[in-house]
N, C-alpha and C. Protein backbone atom coordinates (compact mmCIF):
# COMPACT_ATOMS: atom_id res chain seq x y z
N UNK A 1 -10.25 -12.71 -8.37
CA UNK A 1 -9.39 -12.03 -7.45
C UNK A 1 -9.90 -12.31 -6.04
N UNK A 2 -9.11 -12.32 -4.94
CA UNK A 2 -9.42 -12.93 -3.53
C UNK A 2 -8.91 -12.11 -2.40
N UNK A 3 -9.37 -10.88 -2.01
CA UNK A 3 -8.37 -10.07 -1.10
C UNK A 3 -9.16 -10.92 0.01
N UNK A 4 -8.10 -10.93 1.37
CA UNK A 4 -8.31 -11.22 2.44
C UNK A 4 -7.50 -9.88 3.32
N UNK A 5 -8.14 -9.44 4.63
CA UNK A 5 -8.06 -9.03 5.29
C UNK A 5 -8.06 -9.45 6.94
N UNK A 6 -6.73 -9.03 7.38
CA UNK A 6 -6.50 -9.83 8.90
C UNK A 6 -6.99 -8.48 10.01
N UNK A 7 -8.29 -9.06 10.46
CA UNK A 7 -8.67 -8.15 11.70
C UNK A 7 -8.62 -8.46 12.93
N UNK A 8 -7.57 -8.46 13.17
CA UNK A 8 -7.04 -8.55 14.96
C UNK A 8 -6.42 -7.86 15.00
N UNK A 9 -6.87 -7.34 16.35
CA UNK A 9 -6.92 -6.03 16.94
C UNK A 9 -6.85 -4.87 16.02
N UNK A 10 -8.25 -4.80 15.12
CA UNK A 10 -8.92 -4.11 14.20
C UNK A 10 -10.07 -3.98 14.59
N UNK A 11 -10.91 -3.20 15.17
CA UNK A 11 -11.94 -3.28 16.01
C UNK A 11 -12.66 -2.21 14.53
N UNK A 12 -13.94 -2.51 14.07
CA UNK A 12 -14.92 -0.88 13.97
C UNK A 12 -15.04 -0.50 12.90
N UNK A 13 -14.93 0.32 12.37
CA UNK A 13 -14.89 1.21 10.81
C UNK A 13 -13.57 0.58 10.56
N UNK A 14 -13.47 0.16 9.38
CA UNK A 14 -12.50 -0.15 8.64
C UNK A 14 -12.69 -0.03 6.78
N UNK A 15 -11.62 1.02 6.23
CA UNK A 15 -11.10 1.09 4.83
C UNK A 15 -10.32 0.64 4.42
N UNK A 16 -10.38 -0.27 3.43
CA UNK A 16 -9.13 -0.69 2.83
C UNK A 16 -8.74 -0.12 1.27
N UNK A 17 -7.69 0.01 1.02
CA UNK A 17 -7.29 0.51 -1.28
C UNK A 17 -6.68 -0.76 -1.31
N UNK A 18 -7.27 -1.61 -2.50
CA UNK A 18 -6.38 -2.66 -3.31
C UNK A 18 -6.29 -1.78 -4.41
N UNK A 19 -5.08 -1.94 -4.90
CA UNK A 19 -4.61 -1.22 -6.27
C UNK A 19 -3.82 -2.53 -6.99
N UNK A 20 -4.71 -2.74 -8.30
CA UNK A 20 -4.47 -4.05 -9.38
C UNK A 20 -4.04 -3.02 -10.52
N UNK A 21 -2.88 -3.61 -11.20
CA UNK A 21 -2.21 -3.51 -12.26
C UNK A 21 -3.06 -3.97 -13.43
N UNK A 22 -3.49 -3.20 -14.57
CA UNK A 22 -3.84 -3.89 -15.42
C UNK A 22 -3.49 -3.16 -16.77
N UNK A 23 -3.97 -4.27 -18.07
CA UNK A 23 -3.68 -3.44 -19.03
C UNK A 23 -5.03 -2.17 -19.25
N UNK A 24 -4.87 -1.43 -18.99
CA UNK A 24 -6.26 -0.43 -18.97
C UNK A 24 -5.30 0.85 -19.55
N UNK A 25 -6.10 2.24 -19.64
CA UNK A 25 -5.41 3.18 -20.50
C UNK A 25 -4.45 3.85 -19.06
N UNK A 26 -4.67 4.07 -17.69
CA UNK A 26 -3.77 4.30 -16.41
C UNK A 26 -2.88 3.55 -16.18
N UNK A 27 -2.88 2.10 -16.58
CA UNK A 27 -2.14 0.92 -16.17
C UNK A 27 -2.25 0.49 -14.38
N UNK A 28 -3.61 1.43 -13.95
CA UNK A 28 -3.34 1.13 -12.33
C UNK A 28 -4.99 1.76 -11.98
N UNK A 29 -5.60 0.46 -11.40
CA UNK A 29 -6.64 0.68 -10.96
C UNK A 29 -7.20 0.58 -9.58
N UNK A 30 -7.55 1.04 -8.54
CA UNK A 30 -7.64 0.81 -7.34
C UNK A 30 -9.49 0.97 -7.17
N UNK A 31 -9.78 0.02 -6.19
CA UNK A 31 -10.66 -0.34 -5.47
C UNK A 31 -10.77 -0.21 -3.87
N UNK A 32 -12.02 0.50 -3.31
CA UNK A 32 -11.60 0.84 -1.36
C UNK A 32 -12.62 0.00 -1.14
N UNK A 33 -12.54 -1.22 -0.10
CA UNK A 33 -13.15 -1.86 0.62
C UNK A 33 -13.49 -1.46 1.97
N UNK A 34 -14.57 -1.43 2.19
CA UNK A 34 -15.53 -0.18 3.74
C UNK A 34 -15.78 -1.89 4.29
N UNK A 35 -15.81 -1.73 5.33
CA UNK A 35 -16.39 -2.66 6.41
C UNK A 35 -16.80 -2.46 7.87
N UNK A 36 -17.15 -3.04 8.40
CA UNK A 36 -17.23 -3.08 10.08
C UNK A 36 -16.83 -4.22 10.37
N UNK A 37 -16.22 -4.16 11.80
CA UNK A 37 -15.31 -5.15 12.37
C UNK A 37 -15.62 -5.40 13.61
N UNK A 38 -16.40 -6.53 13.72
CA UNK A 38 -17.48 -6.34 15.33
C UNK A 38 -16.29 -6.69 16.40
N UNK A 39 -16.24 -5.87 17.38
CA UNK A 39 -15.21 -6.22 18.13
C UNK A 39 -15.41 -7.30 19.11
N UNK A 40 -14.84 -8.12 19.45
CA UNK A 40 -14.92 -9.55 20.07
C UNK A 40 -15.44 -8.97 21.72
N UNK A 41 -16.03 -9.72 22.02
CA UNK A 41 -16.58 -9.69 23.50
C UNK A 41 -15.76 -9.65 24.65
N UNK A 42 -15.69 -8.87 25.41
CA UNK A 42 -14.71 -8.62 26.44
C UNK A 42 -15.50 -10.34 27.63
N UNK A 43 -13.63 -10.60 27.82
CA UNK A 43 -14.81 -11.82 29.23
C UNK A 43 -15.37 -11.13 30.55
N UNK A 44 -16.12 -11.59 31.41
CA UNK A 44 -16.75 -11.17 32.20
C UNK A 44 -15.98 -11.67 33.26
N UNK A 45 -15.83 -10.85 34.19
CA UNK A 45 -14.61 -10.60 35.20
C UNK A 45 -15.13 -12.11 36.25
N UNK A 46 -13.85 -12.37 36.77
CA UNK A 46 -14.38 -13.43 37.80
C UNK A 46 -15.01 -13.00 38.99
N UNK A 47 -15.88 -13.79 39.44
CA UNK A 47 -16.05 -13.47 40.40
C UNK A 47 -14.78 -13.52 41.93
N UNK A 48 -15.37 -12.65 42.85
CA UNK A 48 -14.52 -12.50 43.92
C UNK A 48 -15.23 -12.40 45.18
């Protein structure tokens, strides 16, 4: 199985639920993916 997750403009604490169908006795199993999401570097102002 291959989840991908698109983080732009997703900055920080981030949860995700994948919920997979299977044959199991619920027929529905879910999984929460925790992460951090380093937020991209602000540019440094021009000079003036």
């Amino acid at each position: 199985m291959l989840v991908k997750f698109n983080t732009n403009g997703k900055p920080n604490n981030q949860t995700k639920t994948v919920t997979i169908k299977a044959n199991t006795e619920s027929g529905t199993e879910s999984i929460r993916i925790k992460g951090f999401v380093t937020p991209k570097a602000k540019p440094a102002a021009p000079n003036a």
